[in-house]
C-alpha atoms as a PDB file:
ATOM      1  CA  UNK A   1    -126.725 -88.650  -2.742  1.00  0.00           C
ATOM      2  CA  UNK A   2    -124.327 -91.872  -3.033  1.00  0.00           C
ATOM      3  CA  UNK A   3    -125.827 -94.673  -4.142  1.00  0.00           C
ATOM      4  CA  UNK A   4    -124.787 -97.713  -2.430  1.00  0.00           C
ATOM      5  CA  UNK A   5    -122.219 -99.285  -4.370  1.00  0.00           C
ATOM      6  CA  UNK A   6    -118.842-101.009  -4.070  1.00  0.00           C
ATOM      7  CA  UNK A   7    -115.927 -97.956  -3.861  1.00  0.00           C
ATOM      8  CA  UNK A   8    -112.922 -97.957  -5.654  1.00  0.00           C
ATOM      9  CA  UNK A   9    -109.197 -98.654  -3.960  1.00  0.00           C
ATOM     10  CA  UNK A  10    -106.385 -97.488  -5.887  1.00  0.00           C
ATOM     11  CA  UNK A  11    -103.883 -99.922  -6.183  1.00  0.00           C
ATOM     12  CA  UNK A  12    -103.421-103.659  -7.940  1.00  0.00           C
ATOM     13  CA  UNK A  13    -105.234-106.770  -7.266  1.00  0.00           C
ATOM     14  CA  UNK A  14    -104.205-108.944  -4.459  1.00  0.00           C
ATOM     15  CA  UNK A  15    -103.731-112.355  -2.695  1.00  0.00           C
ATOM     16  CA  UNK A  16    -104.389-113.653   0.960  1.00  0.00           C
ATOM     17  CA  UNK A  17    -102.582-117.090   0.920  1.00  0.00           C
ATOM     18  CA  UNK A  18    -101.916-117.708   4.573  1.00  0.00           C
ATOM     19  CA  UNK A  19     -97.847-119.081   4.016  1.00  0.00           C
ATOM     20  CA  UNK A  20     -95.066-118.905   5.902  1.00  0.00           C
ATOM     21  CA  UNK A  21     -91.110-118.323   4.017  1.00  0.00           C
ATOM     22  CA  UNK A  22     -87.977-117.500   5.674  1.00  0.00           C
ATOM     23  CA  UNK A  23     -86.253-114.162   4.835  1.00  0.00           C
ATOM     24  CA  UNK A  24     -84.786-111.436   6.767  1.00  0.00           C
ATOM     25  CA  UNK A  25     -87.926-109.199   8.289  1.00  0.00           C
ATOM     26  CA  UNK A  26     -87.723-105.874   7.033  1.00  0.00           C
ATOM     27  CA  UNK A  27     -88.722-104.224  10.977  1.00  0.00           C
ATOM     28  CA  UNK A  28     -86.514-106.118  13.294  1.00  0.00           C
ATOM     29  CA  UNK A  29     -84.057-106.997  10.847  1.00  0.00           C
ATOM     30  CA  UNK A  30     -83.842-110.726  12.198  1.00  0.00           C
ATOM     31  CA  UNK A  31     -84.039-113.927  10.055  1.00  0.00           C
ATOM     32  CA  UNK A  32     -87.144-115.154  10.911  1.00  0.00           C
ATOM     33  CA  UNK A  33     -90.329-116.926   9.521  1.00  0.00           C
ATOM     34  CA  UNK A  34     -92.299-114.372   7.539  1.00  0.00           C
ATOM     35  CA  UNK A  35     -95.729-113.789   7.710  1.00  0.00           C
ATOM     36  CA  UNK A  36     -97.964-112.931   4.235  1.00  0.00           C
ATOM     37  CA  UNK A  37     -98.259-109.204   5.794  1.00  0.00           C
ATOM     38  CA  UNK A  38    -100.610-106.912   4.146  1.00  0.00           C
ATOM     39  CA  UNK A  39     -99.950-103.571   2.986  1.00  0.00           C
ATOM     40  CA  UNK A  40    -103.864-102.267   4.104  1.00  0.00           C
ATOM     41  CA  UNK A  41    -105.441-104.697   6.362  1.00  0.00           C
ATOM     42  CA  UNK A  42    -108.209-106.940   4.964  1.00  0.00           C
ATOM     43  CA  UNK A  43    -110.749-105.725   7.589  1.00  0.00           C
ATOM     44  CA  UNK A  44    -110.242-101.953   5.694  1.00  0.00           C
ATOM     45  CA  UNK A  45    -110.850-103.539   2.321  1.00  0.00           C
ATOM     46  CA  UNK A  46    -114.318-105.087   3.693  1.00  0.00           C
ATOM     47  CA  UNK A  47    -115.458-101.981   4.361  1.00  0.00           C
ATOM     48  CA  UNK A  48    -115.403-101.085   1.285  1.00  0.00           C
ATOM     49  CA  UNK A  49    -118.040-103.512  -0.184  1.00  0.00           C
ATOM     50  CA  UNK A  50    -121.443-102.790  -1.464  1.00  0.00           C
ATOM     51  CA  UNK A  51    -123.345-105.314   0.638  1.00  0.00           C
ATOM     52  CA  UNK A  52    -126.662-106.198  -0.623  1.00  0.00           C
ATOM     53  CA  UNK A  53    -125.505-105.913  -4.525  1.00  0.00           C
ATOM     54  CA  UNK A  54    -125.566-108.641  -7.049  1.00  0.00           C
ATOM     55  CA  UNK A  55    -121.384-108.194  -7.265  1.00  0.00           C
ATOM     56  CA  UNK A  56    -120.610-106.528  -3.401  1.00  0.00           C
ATOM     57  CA  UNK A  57    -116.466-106.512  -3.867  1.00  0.00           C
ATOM     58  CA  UNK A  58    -114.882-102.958  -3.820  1.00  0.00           C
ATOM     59  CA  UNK A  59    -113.564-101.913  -7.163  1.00  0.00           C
ATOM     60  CA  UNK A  60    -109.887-102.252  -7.496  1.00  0.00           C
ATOM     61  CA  UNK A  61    -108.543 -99.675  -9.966  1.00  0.00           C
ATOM     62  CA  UNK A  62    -105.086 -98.975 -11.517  1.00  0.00           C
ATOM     63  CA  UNK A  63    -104.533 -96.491 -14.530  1.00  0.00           C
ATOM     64  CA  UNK A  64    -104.056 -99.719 -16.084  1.00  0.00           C
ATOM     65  CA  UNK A  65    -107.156-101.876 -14.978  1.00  0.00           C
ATOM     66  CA  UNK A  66    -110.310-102.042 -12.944  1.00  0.00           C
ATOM     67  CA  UNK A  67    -112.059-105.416 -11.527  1.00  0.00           C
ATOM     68  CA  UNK A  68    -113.437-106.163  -9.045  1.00  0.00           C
ATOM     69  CA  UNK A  69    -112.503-108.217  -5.958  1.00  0.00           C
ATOM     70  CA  UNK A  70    -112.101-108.851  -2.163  1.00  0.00           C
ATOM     71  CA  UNK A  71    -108.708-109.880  -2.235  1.00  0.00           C
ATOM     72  CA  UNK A  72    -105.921-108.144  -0.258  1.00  0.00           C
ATOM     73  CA  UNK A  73    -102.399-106.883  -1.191  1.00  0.00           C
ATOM     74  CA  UNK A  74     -99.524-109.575   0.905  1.00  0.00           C
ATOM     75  CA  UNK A  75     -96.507-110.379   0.356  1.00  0.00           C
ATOM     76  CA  UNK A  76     -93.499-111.512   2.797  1.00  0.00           C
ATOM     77  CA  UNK A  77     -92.712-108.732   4.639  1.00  0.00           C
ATOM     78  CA  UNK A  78     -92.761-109.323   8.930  1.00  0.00           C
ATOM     79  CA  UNK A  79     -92.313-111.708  11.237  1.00  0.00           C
ATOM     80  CA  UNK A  80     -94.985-113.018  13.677  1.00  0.00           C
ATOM     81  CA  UNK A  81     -93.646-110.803  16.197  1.00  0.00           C
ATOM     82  CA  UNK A  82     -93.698-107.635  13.989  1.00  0.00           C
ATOM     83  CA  UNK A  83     -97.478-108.439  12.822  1.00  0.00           C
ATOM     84  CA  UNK A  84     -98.175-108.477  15.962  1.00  0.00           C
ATOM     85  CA  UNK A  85     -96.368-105.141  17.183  1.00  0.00           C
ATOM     86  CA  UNK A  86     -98.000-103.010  14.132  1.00  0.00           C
ATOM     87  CA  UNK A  87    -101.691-105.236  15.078  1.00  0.00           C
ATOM     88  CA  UNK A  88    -101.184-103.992  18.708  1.00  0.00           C
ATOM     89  CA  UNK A  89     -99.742-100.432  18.630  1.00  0.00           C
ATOM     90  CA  UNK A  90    -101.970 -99.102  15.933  1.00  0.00           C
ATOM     91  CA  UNK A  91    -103.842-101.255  13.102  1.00  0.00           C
ATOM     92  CA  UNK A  92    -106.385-103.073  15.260  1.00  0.00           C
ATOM     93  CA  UNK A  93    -107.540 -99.843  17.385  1.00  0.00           C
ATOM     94  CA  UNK A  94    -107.449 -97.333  14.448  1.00  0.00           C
ATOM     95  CA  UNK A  95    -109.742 -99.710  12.040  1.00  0.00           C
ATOM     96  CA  UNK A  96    -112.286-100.394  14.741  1.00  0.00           C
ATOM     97  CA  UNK A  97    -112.844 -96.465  14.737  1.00  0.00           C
ATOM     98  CA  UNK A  98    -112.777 -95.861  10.880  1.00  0.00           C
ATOM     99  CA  UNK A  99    -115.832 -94.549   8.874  1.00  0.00           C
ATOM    100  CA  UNK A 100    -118.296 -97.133   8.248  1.00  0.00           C
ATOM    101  CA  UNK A 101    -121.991 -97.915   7.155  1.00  0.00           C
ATOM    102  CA  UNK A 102    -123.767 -95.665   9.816  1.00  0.00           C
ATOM    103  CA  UNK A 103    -120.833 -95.099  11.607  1.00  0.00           C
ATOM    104  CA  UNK A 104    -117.642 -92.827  12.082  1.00  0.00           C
ATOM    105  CA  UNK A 105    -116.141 -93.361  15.785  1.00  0.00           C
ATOM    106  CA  UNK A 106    -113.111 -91.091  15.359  1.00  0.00           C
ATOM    107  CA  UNK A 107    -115.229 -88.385  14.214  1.00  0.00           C
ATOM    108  CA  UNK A 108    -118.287 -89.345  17.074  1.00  0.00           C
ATOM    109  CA  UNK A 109    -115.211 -89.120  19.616  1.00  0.00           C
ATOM    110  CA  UNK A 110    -113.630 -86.134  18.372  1.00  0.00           C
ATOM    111  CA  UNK A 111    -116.331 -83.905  18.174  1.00  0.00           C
ATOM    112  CA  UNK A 112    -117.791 -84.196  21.706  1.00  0.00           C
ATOM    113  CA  UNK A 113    -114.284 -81.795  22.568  1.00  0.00           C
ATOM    114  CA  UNK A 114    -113.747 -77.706  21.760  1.00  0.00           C
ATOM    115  CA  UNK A 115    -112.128 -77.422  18.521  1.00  0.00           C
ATOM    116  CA  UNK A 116    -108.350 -75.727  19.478  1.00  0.00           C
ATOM    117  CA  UNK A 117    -109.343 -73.235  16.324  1.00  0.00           C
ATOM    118  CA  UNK A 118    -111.512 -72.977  13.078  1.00  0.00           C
ATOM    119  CA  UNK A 119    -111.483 -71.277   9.948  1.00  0.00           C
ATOM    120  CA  UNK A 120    -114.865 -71.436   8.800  1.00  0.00           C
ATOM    121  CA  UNK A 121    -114.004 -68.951   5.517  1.00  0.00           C
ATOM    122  CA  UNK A 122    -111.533 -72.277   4.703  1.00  0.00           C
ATOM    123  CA  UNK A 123    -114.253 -75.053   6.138  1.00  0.00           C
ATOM    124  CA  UNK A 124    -112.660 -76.211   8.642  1.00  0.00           C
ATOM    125  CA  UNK A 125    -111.091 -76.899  12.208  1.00  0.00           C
ATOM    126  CA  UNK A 126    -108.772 -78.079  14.219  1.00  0.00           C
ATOM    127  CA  UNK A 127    -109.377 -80.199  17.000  1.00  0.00           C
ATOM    128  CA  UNK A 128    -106.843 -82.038  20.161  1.00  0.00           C
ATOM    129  CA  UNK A 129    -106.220 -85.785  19.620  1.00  0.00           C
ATOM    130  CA  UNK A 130    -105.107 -85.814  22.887  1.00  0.00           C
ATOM    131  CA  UNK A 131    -107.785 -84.624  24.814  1.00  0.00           C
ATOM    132  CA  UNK A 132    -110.097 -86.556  22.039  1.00  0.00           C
ATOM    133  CA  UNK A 133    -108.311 -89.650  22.429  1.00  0.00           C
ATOM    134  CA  UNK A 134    -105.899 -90.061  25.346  1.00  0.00           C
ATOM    135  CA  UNK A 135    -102.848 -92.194  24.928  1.00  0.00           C
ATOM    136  CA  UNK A 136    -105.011 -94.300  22.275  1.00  0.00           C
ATOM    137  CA  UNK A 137    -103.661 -90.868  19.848  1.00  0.00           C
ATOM    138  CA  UNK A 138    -100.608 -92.772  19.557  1.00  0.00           C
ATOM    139  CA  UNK A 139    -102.359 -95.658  18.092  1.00  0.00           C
ATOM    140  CA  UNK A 140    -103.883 -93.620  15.351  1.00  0.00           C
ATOM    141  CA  UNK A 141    -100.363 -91.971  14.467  1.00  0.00           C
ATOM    142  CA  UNK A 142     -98.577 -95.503  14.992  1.00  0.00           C
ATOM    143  CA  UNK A 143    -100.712 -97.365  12.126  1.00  0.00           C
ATOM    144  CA  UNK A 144    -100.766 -94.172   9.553  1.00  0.00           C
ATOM    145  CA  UNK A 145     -96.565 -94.215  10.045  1.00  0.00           C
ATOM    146  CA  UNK A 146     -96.525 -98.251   9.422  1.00  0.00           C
ATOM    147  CA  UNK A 147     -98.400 -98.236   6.583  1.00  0.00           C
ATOM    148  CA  UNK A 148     -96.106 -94.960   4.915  1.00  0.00           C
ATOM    149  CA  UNK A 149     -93.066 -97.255   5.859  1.00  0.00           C
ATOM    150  CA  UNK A 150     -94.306-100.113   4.601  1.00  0.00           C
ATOM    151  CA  UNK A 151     -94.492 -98.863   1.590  1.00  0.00           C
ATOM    152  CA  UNK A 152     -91.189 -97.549   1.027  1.00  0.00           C
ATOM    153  CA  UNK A 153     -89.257-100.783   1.985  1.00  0.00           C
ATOM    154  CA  UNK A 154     -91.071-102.881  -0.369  1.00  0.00           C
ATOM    155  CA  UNK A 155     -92.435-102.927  -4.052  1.00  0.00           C
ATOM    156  CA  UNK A 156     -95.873-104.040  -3.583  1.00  0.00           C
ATOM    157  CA  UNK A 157     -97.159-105.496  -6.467  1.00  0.00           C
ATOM    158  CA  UNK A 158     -99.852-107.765  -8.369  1.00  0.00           C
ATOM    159  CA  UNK A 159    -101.421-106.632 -11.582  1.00  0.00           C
ATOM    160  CA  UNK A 160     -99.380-103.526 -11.513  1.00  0.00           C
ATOM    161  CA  UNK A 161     -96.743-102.028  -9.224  1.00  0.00           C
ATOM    162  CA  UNK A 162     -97.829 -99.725  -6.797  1.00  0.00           C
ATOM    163  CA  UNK A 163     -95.742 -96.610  -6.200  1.00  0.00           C
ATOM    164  CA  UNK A 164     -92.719 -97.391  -3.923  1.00  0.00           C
ATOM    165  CA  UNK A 165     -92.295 -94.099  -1.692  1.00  0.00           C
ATOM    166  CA  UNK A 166     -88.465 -93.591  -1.455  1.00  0.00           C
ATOM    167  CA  UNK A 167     -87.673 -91.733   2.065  1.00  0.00           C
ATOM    168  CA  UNK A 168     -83.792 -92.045   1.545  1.00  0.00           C
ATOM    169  CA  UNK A 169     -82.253 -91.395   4.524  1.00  0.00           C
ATOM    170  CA  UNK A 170     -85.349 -90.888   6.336  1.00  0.00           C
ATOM    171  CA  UNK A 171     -86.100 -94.662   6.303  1.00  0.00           C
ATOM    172  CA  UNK A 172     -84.186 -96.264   8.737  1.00  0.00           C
ATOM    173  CA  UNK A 173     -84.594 -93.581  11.595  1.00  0.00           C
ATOM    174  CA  UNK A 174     -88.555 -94.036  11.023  1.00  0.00           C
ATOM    175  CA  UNK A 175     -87.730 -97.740  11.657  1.00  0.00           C
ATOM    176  CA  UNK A 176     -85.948 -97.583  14.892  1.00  0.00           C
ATOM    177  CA  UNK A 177     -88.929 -95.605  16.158  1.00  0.00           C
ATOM    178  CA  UNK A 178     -91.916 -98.087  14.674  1.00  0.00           C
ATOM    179  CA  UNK A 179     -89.821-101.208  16.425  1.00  0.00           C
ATOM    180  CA  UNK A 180     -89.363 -99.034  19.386  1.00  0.00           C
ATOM    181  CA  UNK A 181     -85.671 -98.495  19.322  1.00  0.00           C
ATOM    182  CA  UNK A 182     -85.837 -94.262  19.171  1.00  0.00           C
ATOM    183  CA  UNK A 183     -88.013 -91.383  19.716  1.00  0.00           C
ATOM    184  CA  UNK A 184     -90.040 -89.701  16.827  1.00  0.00           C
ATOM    185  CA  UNK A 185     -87.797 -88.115  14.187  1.00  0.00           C
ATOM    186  CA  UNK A 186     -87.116 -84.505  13.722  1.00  0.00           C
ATOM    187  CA  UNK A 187     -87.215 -84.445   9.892  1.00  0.00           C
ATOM    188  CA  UNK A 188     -90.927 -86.089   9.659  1.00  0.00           C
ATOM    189  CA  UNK A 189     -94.443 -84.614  10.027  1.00  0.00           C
ATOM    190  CA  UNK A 190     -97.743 -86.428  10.039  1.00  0.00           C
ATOM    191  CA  UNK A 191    -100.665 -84.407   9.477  1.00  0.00           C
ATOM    192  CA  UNK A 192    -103.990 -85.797   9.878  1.00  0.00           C
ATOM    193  CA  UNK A 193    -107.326 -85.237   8.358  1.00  0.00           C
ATOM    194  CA  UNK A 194    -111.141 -86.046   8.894  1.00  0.00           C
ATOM    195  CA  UNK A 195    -113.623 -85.872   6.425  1.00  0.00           C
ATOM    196  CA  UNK A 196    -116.763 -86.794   8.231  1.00  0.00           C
ATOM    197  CA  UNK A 197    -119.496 -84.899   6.287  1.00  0.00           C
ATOM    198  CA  UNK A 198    -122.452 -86.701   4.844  1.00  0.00           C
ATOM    199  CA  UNK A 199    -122.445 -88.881   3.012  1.00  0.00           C
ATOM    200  CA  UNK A 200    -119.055 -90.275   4.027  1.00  0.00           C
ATOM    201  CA  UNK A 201    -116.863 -91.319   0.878  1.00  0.00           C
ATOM    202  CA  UNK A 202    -115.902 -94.717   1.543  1.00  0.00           C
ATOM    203  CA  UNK A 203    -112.675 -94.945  -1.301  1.00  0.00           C
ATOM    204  CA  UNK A 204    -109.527 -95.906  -0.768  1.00  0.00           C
ATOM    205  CA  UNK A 205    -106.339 -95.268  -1.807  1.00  0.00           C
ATOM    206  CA  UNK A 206    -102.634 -96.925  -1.010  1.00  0.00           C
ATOM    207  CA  UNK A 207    -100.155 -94.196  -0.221  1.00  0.00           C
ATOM    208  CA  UNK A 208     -98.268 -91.906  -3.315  1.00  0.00           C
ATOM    209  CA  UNK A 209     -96.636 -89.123  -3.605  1.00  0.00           C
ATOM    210  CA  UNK A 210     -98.182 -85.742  -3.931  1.00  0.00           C
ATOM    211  CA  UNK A 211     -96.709 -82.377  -4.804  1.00  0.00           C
ATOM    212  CA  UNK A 212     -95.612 -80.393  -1.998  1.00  0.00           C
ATOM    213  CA  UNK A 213     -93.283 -77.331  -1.468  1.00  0.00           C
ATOM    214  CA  UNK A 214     -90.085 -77.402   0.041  1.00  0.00           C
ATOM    215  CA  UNK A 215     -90.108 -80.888   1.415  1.00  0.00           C
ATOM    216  CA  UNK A 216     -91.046 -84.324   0.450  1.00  0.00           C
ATOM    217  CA  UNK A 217     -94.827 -85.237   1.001  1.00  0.00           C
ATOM    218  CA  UNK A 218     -96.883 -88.438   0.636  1.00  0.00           C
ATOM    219  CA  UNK A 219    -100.417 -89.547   1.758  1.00  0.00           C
ATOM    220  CA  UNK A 220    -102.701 -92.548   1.825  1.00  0.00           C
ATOM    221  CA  UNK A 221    -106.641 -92.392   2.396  1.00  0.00           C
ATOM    222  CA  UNK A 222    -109.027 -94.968   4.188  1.00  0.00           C
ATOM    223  CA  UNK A 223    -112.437 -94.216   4.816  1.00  0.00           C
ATOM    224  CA  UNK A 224    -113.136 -90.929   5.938  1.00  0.00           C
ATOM    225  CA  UNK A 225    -109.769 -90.209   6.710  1.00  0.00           C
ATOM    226  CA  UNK A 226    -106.504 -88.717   5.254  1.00  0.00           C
ATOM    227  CA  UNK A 227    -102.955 -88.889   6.445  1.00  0.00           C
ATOM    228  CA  UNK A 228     -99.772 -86.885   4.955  1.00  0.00           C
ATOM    229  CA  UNK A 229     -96.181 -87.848   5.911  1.00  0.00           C
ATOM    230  CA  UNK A 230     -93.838 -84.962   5.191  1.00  0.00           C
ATOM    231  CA  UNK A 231     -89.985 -85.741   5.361  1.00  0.00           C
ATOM    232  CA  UNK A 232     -87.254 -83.577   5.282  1.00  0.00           C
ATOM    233  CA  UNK A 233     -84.892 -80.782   6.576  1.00  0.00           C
ATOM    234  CA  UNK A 234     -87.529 -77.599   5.162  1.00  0.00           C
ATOM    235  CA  UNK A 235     -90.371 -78.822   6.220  1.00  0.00           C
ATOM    236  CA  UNK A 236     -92.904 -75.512   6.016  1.00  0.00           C
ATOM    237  CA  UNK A 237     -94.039 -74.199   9.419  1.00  0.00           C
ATOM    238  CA  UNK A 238     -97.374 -74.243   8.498  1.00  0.00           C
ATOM    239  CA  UNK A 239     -97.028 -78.013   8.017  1.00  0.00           C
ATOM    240  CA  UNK A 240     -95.250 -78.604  11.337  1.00  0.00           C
ATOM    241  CA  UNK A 241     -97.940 -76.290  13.153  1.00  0.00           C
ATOM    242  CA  UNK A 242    -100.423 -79.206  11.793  1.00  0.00           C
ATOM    243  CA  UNK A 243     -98.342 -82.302  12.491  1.00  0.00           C
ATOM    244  CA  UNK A 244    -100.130 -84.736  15.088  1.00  0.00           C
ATOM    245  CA  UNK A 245     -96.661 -85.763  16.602  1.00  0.00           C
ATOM    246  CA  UNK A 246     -94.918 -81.981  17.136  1.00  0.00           C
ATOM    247  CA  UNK A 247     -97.889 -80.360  18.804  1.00  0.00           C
ATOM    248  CA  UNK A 248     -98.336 -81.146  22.708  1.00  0.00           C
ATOM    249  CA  UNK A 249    -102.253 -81.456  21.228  1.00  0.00           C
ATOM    250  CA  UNK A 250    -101.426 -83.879  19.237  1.00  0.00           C
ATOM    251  CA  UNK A 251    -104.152 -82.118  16.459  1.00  0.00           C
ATOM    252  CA  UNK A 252    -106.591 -83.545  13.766  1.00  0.00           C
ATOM    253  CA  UNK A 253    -107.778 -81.732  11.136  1.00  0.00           C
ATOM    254  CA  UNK A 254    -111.306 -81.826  10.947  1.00  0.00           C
ATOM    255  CA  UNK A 255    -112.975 -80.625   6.912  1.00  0.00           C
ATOM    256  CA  UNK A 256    -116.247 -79.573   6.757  1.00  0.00           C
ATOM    257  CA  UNK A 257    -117.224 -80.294   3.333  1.00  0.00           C
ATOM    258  CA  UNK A 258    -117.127 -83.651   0.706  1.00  0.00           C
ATOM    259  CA  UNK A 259    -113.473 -84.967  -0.179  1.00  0.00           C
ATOM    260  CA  UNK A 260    -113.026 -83.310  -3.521  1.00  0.00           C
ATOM    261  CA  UNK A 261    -109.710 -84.264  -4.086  1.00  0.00           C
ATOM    262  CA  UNK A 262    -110.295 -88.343  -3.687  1.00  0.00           C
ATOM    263  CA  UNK A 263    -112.957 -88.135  -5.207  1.00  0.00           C
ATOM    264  CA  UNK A 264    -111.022 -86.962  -8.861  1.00  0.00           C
ATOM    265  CA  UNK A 265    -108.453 -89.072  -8.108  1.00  0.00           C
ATOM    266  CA  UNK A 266    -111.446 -91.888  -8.369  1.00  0.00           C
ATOM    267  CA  UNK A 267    -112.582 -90.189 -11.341  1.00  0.00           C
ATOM    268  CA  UNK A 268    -109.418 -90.060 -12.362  1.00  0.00           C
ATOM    269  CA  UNK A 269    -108.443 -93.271 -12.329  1.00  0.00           C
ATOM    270  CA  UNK A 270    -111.657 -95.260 -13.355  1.00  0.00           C
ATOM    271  CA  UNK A 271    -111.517 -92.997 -16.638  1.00  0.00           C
ATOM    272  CA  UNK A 272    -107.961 -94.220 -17.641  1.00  0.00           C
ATOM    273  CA  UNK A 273    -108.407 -97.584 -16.477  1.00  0.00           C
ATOM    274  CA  UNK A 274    -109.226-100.761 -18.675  1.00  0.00           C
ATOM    275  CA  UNK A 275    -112.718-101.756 -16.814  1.00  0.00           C
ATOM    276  CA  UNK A 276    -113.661-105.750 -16.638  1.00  0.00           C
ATOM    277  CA  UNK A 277    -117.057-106.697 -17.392  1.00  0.00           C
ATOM    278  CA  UNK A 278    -118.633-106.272 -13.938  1.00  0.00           C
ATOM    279  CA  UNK A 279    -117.196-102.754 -13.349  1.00  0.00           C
ATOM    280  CA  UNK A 280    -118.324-101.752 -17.065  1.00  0.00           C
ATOM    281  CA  UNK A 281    -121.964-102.749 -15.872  1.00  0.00           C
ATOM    282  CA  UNK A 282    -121.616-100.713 -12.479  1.00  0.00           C
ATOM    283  CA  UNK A 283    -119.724 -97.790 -14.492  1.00  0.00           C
ATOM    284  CA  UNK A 284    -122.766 -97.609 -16.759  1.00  0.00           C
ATOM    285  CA  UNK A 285    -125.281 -97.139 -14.043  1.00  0.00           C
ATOM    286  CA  UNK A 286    -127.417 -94.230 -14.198  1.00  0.00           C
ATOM    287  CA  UNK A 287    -125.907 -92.400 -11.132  1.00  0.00           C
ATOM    288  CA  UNK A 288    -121.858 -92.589 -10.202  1.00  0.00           C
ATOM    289  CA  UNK A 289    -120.870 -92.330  -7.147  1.00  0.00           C
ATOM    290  CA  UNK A 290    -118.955 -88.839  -7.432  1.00  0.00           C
ATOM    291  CA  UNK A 291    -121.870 -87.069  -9.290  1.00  0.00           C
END
């Protein structure tokens, strides 16, 4: 079993300074007042914590360093009125229904429907969004594309740079649709994946590249769930049979077994890192939480 603990999130140590600077925003492309926008909302990061321990922040891990802290990654990136479109169309809904202490919504919703298919040899299914979900689907696809874009338009950084995902050509188009000024591109797939088996693996980790044949592929991972953005002209069919946006049921994935794969990359990452004092002392507890 997991022992309650703080979880890791991949990615450099933050601010939340509540400022306003004038710049060009990077969504509507207006000169506007920008807003200290965050590249994973606060309220995702607080899930994270290890209530009830002496030190309850997440651990925040680079290859470079681990601490620990509650901060957020912001930096000048949206107008008000572009907070507010990404708060409304996606962020807001899709966080209320992430996996938390005692509770997974998505997963509670999703599962009261007839999986389209499953591959039990493979461990797992594949279930309708749409039929799960209703038009609040396109929430849950909205907020996984903002936070892929938001990482290729702008080098998030703190302690360390995070990865900036380059999309090329691919940017702008996924733009237009985000601000509502086109329909969904051809040349993108977004898969989606639930991990909802106990105990639920509450880690984190900002989006990155990841290997991929024949196309370009990325993915990011809140609680309990996965999303993959694949971008280009070969995109496999058996991606495109899986993406949440070119199927009329809009499908999840749905794994039935424990998140192997974030949980090395946790490993992973806490190995090579340089650990402060506080995450040397939870390191060094008899029981980790990937073990």
């Amino acid at each position: 079993m997991f022992p309650k603990a703080p979880w890791l999130v991949s990615g450099p140590r933050l601010y939340d300074i509540d400022i306003v600077q004038r710049g060009i925003c990077k969504l509507c492309l207006q000169e506007r007042e920008l807003q200290r926008s965050h590249l994973l909302a606060a309220s995702i990061i607080k899930t994270l914590r290890g209530d009830g321990l002496p030190n309850p922040d997440p651990i925040v891990a680079t290859h470079e360093i681990a601490l620990q802290t509650s901060r957020t990654i912001t930096d000048y990136l949206l107008c008000r009125d572009c907070e507010d479109l990404f708060s409304k169309n996606g962020e807001t809904w899709t966080i209320a229904n992430i996996a938390r202490e005692g509770s997974f919504p998505l997963w509670e919703q999703l599962k009261q429907t007839v999986p389209v298919c499953v591959l039990e040899q493979k461990h797992w299914a594949v279930y309708s969004g749409a039929e799960a979900f209703g038009p609040k689907m396109e929430k849950l696809r909205y907020f996984a594309l903002s936070v892929f874009w938001r990482s290729a338009v702008h080098q998030w950084k703190n302690v360390a740079h995070l990865p900036k995902l380059e999309f090329g050509r691919y940017e702008e188009p996924l733009r237009r649709f985000l601000h509502g000024d086109a329909s969904f591109p051809s040349e993108i797939a977004l898969i989606i994946r639930l991990w909802p088996v106990e105990p639920l693996v509450k880690i984190a980790y900002y989006p990155l590249r990841t290997v991929a044949r024949e196309c370009h592929m990325f993915q990011f991972y809140i609680p309990c769930v996965q999303f993959y953005l694949c971008i280009g002209q070969r995109i496999p069919s058996d991606f495109r049979v899986l993406c949440s946006y070119k199927t009329p049921q809009n499908v999840i994935m749905v794994e039935n077994k424990i998140n192997t794969d974030a949980m090395g990359l946790m490993r992973e990452t806490l190995q090579r890192a340089r650990h402060s004092k506080s995450v040397k002392e939870w390191i060094n507890r008899p029981t980790l939480p990937y073990e």
